[in-house]
C-alpha atoms as a PDB file:
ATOM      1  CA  UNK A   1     150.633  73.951 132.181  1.00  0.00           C
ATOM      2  CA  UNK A   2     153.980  75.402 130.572  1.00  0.00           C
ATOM      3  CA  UNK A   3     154.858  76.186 127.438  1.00  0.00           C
ATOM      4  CA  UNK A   4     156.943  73.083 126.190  1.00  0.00           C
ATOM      5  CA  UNK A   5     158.603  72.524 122.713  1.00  0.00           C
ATOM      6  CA  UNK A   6     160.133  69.139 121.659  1.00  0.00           C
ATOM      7  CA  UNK A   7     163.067  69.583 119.160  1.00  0.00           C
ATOM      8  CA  UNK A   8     164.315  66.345 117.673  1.00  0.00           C
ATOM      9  CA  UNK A   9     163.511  63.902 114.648  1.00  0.00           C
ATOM     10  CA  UNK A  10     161.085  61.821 113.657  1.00  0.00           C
ATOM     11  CA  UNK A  11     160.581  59.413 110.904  1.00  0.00           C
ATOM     12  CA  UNK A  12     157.884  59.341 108.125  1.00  0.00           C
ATOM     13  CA  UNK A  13     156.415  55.680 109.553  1.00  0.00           C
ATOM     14  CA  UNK A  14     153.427  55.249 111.449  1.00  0.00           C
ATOM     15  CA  UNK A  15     155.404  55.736 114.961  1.00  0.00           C
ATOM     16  CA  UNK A  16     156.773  59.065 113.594  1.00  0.00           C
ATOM     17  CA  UNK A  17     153.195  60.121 112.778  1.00  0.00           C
ATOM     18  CA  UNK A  18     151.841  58.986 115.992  1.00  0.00           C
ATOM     19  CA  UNK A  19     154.039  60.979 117.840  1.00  0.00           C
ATOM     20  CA  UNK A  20     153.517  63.816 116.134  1.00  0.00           C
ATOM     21  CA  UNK A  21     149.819  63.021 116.905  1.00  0.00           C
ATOM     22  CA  UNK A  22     150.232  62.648 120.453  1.00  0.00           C
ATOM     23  CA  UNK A  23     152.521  66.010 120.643  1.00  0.00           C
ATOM     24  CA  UNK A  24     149.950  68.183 118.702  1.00  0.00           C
ATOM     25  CA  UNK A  25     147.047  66.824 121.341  1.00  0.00           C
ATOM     26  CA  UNK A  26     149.491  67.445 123.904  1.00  0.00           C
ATOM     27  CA  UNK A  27     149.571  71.031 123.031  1.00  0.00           C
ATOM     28  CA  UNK A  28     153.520  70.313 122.789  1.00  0.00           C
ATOM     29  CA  UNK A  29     155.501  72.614 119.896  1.00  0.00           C
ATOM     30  CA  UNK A  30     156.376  70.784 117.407  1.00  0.00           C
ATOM     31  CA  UNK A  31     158.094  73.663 115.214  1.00  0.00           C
ATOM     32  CA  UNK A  32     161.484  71.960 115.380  1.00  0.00           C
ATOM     33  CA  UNK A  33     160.644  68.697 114.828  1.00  0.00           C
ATOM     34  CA  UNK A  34     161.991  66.885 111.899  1.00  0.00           C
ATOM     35  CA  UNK A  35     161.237  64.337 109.861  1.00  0.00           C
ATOM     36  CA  UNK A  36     163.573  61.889 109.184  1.00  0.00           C
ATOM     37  CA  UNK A  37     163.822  59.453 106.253  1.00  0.00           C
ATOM     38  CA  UNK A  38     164.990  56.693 108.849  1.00  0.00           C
ATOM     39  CA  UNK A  39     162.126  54.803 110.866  1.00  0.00           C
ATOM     40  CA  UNK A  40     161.454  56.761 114.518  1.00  0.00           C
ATOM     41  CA  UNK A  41     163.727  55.601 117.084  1.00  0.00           C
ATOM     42  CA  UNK A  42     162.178  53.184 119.261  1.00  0.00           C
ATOM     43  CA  UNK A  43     163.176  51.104 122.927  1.00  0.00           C
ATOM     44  CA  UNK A  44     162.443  48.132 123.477  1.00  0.00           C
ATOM     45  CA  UNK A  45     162.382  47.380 127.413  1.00  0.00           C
ATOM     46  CA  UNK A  46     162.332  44.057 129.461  1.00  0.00           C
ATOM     47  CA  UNK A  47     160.733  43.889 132.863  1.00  0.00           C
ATOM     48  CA  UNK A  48     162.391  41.906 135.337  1.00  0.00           C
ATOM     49  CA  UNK A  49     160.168  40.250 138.814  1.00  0.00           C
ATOM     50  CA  UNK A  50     161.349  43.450 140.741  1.00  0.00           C
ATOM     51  CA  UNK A  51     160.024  45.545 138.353  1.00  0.00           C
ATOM     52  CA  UNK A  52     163.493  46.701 137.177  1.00  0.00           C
ATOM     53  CA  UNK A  53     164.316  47.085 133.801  1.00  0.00           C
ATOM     54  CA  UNK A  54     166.633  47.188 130.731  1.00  0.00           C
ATOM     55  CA  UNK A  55     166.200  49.023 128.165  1.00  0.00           C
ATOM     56  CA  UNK A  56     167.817  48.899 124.413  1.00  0.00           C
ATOM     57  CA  UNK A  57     167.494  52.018 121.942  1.00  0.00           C
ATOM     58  CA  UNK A  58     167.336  51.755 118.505  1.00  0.00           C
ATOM     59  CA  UNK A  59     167.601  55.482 117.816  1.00  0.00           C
ATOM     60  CA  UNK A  60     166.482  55.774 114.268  1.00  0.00           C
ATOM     61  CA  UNK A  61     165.810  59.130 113.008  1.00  0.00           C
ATOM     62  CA  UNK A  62     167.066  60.846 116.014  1.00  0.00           C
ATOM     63  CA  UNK A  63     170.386  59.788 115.690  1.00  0.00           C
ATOM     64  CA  UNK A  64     170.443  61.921 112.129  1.00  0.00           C
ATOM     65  CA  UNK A  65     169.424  65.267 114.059  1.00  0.00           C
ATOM     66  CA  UNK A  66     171.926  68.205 113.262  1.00  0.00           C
ATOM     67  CA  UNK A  67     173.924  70.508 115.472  1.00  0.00           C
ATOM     68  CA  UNK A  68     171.765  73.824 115.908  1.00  0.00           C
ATOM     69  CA  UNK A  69     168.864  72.462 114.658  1.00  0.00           C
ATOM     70  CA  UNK A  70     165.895  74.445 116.942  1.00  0.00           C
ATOM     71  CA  UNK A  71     168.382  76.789 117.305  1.00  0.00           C
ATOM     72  CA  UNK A  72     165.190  79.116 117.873  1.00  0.00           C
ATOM     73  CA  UNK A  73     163.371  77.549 120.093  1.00  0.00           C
ATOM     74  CA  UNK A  74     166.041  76.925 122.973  1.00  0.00           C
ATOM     75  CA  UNK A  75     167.196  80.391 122.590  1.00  0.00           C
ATOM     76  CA  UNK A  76     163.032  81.390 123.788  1.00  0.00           C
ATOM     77  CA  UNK A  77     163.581  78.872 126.128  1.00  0.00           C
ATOM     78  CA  UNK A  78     163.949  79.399 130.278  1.00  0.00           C
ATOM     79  CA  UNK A  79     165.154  75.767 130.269  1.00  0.00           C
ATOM     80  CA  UNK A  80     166.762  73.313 128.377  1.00  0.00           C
ATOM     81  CA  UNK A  81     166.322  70.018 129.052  1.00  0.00           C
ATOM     82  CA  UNK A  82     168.364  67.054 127.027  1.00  0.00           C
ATOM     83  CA  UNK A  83     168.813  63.708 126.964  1.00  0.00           C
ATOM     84  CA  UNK A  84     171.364  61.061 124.998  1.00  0.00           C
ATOM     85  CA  UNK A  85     169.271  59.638 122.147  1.00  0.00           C
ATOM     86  CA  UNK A  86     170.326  62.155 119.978  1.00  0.00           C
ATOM     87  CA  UNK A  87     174.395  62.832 119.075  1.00  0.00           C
ATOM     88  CA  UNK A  88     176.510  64.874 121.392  1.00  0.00           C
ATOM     89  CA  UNK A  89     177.423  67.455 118.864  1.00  0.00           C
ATOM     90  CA  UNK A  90     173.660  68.398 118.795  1.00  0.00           C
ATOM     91  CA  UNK A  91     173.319  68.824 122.712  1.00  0.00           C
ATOM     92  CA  UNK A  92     176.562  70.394 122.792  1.00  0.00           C
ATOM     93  CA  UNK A  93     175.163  73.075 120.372  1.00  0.00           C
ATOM     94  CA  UNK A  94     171.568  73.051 121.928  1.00  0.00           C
ATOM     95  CA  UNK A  95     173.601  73.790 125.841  1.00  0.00           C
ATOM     96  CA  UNK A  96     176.187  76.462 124.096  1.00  0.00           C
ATOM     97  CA  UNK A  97     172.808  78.569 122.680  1.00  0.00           C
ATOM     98  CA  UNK A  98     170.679  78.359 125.776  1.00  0.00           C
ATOM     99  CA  UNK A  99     173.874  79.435 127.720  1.00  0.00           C
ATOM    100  CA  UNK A 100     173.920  82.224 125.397  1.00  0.00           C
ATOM    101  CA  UNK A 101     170.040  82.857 126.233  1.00  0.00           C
ATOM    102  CA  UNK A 102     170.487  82.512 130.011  1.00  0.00           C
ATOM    103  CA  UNK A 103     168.301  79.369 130.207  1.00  0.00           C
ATOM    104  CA  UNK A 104     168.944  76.732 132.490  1.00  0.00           C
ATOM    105  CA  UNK A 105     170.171  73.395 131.527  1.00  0.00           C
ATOM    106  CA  UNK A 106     169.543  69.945 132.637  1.00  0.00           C
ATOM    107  CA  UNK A 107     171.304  66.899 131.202  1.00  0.00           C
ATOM    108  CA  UNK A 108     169.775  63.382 131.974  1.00  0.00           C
ATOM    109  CA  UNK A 109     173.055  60.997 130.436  1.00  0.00           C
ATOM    110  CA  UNK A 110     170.929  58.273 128.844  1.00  0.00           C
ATOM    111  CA  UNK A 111     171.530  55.970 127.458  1.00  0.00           C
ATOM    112  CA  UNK A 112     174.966  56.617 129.115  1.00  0.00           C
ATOM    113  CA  UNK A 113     177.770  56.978 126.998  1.00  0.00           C
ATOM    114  CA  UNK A 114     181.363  59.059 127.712  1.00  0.00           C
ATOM    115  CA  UNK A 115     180.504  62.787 128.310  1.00  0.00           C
ATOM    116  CA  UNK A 116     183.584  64.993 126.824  1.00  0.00           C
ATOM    117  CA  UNK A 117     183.933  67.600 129.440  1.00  0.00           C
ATOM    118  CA  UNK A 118     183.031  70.457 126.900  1.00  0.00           C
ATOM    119  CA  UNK A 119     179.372  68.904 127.515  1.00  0.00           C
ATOM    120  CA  UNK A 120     179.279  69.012 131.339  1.00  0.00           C
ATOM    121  CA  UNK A 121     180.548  72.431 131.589  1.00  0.00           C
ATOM    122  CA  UNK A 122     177.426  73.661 129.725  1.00  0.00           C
ATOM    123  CA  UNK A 123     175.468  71.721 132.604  1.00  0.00           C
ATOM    124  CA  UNK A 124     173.607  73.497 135.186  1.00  0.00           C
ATOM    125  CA  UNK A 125     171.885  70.102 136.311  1.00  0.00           C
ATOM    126  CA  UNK A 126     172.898  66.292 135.683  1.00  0.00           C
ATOM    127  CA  UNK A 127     170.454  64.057 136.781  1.00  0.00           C
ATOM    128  CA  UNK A 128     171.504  60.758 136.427  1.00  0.00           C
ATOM    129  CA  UNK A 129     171.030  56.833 137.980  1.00  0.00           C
ATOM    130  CA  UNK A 130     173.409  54.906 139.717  1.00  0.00           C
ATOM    131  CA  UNK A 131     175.050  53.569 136.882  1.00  0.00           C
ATOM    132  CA  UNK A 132     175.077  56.391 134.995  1.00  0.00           C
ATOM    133  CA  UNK A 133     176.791  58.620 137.568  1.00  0.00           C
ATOM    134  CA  UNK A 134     179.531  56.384 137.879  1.00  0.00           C
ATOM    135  CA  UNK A 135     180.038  56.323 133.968  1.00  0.00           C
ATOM    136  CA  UNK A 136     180.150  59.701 133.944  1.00  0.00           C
ATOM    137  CA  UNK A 137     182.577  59.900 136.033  1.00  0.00           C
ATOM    138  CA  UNK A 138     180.640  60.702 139.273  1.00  0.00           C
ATOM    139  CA  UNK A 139     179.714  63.758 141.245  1.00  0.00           C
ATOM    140  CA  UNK A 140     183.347  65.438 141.644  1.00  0.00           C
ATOM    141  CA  UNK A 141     184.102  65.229 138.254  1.00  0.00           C
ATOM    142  CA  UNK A 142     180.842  67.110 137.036  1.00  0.00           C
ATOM    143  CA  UNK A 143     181.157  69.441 140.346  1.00  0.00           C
ATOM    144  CA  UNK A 144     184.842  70.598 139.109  1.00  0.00           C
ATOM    145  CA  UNK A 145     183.669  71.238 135.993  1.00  0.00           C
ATOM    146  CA  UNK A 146     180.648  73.528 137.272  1.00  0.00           C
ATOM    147  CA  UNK A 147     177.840  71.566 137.009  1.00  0.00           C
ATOM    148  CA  UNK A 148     175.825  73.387 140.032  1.00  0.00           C
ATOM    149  CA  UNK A 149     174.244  69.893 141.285  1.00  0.00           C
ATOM    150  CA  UNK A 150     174.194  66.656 140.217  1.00  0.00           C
ATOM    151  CA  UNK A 151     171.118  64.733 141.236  1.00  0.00           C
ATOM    152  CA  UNK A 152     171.592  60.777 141.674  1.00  0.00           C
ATOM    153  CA  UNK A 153     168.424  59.065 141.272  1.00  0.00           C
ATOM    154  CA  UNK A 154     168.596  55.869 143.496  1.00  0.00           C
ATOM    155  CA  UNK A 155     165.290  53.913 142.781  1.00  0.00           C
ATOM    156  CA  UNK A 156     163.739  52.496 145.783  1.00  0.00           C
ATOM    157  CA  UNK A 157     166.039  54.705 148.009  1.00  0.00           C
ATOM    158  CA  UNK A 158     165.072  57.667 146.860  1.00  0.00           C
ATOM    159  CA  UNK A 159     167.277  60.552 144.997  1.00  0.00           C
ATOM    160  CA  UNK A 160     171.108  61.819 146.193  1.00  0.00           C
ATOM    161  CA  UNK A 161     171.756  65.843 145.714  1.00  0.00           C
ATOM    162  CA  UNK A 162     175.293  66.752 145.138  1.00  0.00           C
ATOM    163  CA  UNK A 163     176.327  70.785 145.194  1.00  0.00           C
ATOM    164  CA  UNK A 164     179.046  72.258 145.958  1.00  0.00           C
ATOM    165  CA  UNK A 165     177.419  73.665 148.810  1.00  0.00           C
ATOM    166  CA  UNK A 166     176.468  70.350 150.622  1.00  0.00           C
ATOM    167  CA  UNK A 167     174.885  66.752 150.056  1.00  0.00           C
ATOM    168  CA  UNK A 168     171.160  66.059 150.536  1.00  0.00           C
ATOM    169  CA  UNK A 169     169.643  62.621 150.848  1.00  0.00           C
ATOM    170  CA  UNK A 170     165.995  62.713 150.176  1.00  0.00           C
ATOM    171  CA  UNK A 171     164.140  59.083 150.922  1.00  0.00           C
ATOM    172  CA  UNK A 172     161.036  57.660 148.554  1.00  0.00           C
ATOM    173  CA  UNK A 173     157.365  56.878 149.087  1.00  0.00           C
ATOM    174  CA  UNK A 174     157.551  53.041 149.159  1.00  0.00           C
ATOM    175  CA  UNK A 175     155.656  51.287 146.875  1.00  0.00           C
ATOM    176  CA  UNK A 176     155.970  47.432 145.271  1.00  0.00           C
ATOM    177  CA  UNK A 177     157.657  47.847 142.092  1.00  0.00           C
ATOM    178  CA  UNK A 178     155.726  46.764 139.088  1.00  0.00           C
ATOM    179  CA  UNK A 179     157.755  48.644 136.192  1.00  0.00           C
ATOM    180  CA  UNK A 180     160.328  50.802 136.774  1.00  0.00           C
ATOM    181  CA  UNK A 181     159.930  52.008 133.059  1.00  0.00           C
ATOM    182  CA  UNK A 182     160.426  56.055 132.731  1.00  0.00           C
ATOM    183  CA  UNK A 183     160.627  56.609 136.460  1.00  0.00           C
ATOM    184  CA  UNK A 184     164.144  58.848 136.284  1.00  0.00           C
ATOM    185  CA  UNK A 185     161.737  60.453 133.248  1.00  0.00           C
ATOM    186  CA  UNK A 186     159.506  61.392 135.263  1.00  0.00           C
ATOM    187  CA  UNK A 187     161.100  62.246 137.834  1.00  0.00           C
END
């Protein structure tokens, strides 16, 4: 039920259109979305027997979006959420204006790739996996630089909350994996 905008880029193919499609249905502003001459990024994910996965992004379009692009809509926005598929210079600039606005921001790092600390200190929340975190340089590091909690997901054993205030451990329903697919995306 909130109010949600997308800003990013899209290609002109038949994925771009689709998810345009599915946005607009969605109810999802699509104001700053553009279109990009480059095909719409795209992953392409392999399922192992536990359900686990790996996932490789082709980011297409995305990778073309411009620093301050949507400037608008994250400055109307109470949060900001981003994630990697789109270059650094772009979240960097998306973080610095909704800092500017007052809105919270939440990073998830993937794909994971080196975070320059000018990012992280624009971070209210980094919610990253396993791997991730410890690419990133783990909990202190984003803690010293004053990310106010750093939320590990941990699959099967739940999710690890790291403040400066204390550590939290919070177990998961069990289930049997089937694909673990966009499960730290919707979480």
């Amino acid at each position: 039920g909130a109010r949600t905008a997308f800003v990013g880029c899209v290609g002109h193919d038949a994925a771009g259109a689709h998810l345009m499609d599915v946005m607009t249905r969605e109810k999802i502003n699509t104001d700053a979305v553009a279109r990009g001459n480059d095909p719409a990024g795209r992953a392409f994910i392999s399922v192992d027997a536990n359900g686990e996965n790996n996932i490789i992004v082709v980011p297409g379009s995305n990778a073309k979006l411009k620093a301050g692009h949507g400037v608008e809509i994250v400055e109307n926005s109470k949060v900001v959420l981003a994630q990697l598929e789109i270059p650094l210079d772009a979240v960097i600039a998306a973080f610095a204006s909704a800092r500017r606005a007052g809105a919270v921001t939440v990073l998830n790092p993937a794909p994971v790739r080196d975070l320059p600390d000018e990012l992280l200190e624009l971070c209210d929340y980094v919610v990253p996996n396993q791997v991730e975190a410890q690419h990133i340089g783990g909990v202190a590091r984003c803690l010293a630089l004053g990310v106010k909690a750093v939320i590990t997901t941990l699959g099967a054993n739940g999710v690890q909350i790291d403040s400066t205030e204390g550590s939290e451990k919070i177990g998961s329903i069990q289930v049997t994996a089937v694909d673990t697919t966009a499960a730290g995306d919707a979480f």
